[in-house]
C-alpha atoms as a PDB file:
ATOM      1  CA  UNK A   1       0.000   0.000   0.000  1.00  0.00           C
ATOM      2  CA  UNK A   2       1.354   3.447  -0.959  1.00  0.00           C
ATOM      3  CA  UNK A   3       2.697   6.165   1.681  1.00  0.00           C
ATOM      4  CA  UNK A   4       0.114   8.616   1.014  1.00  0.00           C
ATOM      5  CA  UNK A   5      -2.992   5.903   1.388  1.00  0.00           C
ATOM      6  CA  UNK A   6      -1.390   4.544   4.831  1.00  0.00           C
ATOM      7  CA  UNK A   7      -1.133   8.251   5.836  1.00  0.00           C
ATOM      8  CA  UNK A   8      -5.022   8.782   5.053  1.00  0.00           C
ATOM      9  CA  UNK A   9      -5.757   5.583   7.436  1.00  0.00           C
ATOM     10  CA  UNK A  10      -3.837   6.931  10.316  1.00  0.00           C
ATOM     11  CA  UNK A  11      -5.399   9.993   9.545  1.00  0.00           C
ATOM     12  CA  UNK A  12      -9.235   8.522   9.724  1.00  0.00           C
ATOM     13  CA  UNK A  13      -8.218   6.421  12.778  1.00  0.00           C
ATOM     14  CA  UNK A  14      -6.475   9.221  14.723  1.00  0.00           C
ATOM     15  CA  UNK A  15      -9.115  10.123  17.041  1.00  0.00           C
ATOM     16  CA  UNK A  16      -9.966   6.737  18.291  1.00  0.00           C
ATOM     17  CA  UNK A  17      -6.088   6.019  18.497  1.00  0.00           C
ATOM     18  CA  UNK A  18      -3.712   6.256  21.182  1.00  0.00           C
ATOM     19  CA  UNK A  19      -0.542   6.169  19.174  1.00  0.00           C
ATOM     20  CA  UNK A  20      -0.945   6.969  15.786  1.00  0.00           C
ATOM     21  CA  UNK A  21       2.658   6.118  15.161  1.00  0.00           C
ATOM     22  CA  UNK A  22       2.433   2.458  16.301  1.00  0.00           C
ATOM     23  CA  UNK A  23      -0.628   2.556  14.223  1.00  0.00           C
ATOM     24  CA  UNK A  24       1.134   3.618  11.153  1.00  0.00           C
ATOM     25  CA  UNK A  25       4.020   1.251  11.981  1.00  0.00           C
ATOM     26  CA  UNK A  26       1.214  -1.899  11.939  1.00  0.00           C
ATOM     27  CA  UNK A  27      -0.460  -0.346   8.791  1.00  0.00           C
ATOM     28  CA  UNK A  28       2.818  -0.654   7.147  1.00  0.00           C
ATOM     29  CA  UNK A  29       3.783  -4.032   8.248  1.00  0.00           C
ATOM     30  CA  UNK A  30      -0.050  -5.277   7.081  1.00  0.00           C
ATOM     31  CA  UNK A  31       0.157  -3.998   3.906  1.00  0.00           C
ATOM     32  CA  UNK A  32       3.946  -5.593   3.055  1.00  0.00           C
ATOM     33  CA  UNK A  33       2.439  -8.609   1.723  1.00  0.00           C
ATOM     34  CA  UNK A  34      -0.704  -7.404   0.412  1.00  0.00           C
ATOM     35  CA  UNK A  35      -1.777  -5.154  -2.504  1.00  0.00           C
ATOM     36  CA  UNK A  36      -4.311  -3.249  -3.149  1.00  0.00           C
ATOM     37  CA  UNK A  37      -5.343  -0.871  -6.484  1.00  0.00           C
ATOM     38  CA  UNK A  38      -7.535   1.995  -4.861  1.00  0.00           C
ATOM     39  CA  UNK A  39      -9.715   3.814  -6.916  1.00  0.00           C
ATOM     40  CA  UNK A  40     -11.422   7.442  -5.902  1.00  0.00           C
ATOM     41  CA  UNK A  41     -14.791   9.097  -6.630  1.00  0.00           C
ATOM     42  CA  UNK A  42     -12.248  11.482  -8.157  1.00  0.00           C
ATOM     43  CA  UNK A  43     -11.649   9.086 -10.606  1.00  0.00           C
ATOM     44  CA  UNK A  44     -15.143   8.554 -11.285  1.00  0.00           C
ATOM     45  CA  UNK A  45     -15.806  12.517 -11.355  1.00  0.00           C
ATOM     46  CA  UNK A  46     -12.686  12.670 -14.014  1.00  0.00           C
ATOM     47  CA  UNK A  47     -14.059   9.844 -16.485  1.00  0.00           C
ATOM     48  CA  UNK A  48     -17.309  11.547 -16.111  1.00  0.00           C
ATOM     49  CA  UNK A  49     -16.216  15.173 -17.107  1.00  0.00           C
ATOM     50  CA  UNK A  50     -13.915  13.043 -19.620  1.00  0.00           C
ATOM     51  CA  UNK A  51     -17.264  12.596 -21.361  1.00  0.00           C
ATOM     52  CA  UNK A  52     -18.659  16.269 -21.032  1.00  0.00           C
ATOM     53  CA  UNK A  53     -20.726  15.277 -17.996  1.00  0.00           C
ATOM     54  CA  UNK A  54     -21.119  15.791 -14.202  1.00  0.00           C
ATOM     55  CA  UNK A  55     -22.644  13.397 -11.821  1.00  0.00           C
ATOM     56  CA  UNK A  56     -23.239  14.013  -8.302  1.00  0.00           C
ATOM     57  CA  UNK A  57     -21.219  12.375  -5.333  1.00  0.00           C
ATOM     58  CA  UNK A  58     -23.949   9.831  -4.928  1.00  0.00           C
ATOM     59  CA  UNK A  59     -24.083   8.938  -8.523  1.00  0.00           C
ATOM     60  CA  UNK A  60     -20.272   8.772  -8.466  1.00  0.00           C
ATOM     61  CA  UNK A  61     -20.534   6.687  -5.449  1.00  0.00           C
ATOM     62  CA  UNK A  62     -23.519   4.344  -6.975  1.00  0.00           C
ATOM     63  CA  UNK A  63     -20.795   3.812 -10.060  1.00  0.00           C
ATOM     64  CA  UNK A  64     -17.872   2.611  -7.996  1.00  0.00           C
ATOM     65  CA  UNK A  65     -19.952   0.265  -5.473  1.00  0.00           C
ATOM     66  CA  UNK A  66     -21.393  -0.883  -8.904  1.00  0.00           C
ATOM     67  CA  UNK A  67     -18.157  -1.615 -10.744  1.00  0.00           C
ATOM     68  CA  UNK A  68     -16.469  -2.993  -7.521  1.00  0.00           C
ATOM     69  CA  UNK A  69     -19.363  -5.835  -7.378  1.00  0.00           C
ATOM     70  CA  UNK A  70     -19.671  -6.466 -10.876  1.00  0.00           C
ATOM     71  CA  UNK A  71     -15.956  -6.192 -11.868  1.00  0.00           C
ATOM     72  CA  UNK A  72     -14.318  -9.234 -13.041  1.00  0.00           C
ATOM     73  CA  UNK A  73     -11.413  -9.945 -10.804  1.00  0.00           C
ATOM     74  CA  UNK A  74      -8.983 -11.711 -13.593  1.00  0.00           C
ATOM     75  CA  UNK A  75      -9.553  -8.019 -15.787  1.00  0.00           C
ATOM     76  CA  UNK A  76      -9.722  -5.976 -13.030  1.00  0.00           C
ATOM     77  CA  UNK A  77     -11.206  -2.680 -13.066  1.00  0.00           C
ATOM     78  CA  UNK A  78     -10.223  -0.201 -15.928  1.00  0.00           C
ATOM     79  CA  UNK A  79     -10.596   3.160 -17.121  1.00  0.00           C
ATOM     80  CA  UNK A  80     -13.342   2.132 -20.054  1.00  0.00           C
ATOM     81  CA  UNK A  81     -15.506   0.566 -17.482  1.00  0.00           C
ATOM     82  CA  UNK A  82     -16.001   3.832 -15.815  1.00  0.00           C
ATOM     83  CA  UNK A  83     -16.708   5.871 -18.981  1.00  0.00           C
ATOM     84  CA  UNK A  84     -18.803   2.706 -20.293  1.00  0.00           C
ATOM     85  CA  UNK A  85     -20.949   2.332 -17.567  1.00  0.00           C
ATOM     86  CA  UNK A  86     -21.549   6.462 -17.323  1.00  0.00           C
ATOM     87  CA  UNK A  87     -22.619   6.160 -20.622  1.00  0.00           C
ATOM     88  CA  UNK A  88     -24.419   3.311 -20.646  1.00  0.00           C
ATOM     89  CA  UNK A  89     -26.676   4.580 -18.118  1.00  0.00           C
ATOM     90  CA  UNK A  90     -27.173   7.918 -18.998  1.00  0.00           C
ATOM     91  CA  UNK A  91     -25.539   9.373 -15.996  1.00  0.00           C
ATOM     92  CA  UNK A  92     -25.000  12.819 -14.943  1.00  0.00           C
ATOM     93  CA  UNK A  93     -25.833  16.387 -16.914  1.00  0.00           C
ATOM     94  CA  UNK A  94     -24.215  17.407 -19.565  1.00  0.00           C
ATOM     95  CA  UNK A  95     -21.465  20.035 -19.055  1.00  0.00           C
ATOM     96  CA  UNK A  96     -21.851  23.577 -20.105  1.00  0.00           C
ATOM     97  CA  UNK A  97     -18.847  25.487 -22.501  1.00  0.00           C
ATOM     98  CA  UNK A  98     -16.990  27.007 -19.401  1.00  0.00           C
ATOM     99  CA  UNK A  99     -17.327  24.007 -17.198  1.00  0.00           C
ATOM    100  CA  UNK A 100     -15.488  22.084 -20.145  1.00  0.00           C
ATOM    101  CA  UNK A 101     -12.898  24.671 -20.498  1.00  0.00           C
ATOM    102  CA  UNK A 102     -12.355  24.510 -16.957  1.00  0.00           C
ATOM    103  CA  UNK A 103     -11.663  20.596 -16.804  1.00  0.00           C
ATOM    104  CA  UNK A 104      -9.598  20.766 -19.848  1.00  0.00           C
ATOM    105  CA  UNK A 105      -7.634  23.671 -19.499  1.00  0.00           C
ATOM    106  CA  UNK A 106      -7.095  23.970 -15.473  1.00  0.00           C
ATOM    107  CA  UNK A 107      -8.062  20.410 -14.610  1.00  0.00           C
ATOM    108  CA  UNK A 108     -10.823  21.354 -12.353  1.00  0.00           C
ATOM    109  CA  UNK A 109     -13.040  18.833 -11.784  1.00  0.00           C
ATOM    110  CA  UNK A 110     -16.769  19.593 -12.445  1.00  0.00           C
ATOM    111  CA  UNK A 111     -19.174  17.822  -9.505  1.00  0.00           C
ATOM    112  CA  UNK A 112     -23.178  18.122  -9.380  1.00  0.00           C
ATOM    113  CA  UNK A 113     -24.663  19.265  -6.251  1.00  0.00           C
END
């Protein structure tokens, strides 16, 4: 497990913990022999302004519970199953001019509320 997602655990944890360092330390030591590919609602969010559109965090949240249950574990999850299945269901609104201009020139990611 990367740094930066150990980190975020600790992080999470910290108020329940009494020593966030020994935490950390156990995290680390877990996660040696194990690996794990973590994907984001950013990531959703990203493939769905890829496509001109903007879903809202539960939407983006419905897509990656979906895809985590349906995914095939010998394929894995990729990119084109995120765009696919925003597509495929209709997902999101459509993305005005500036809001496209702002993801593609600035990076800005464009959520619903």
């Amino acid at each position: 497990m990367d740094e930066h997602h150990i980190n975020g655990m600790v992080r999470k944890l910290k108020p329940v913990l009494n020593d966030p360092l020994k935490a950390k330390v156990i995290l680390q030591r877990y996660w040696r022999t194990r690996m794990a590919l973590v994907w984001l609602i950013e990531d959703v969010h990203r493939a769905a302004n890829e496509l001109e559109v903007a879903l809202t965090e539960r939407e983006a949240r419905a897509v990656l519970e979906t895809l985590h249950r349906q995914h095939n574990p010998q394929l894995g999850l990729r990119w084109e199953d995120l765009t696919g299945h925003i597509e495929a269901y209709v997902l999101g609104r459509k993305l005005t001019k500036r809001e496209v201009k702002q993801f593609v020139g600035k990076d800005k990611l464009i959520i619903q509320r």
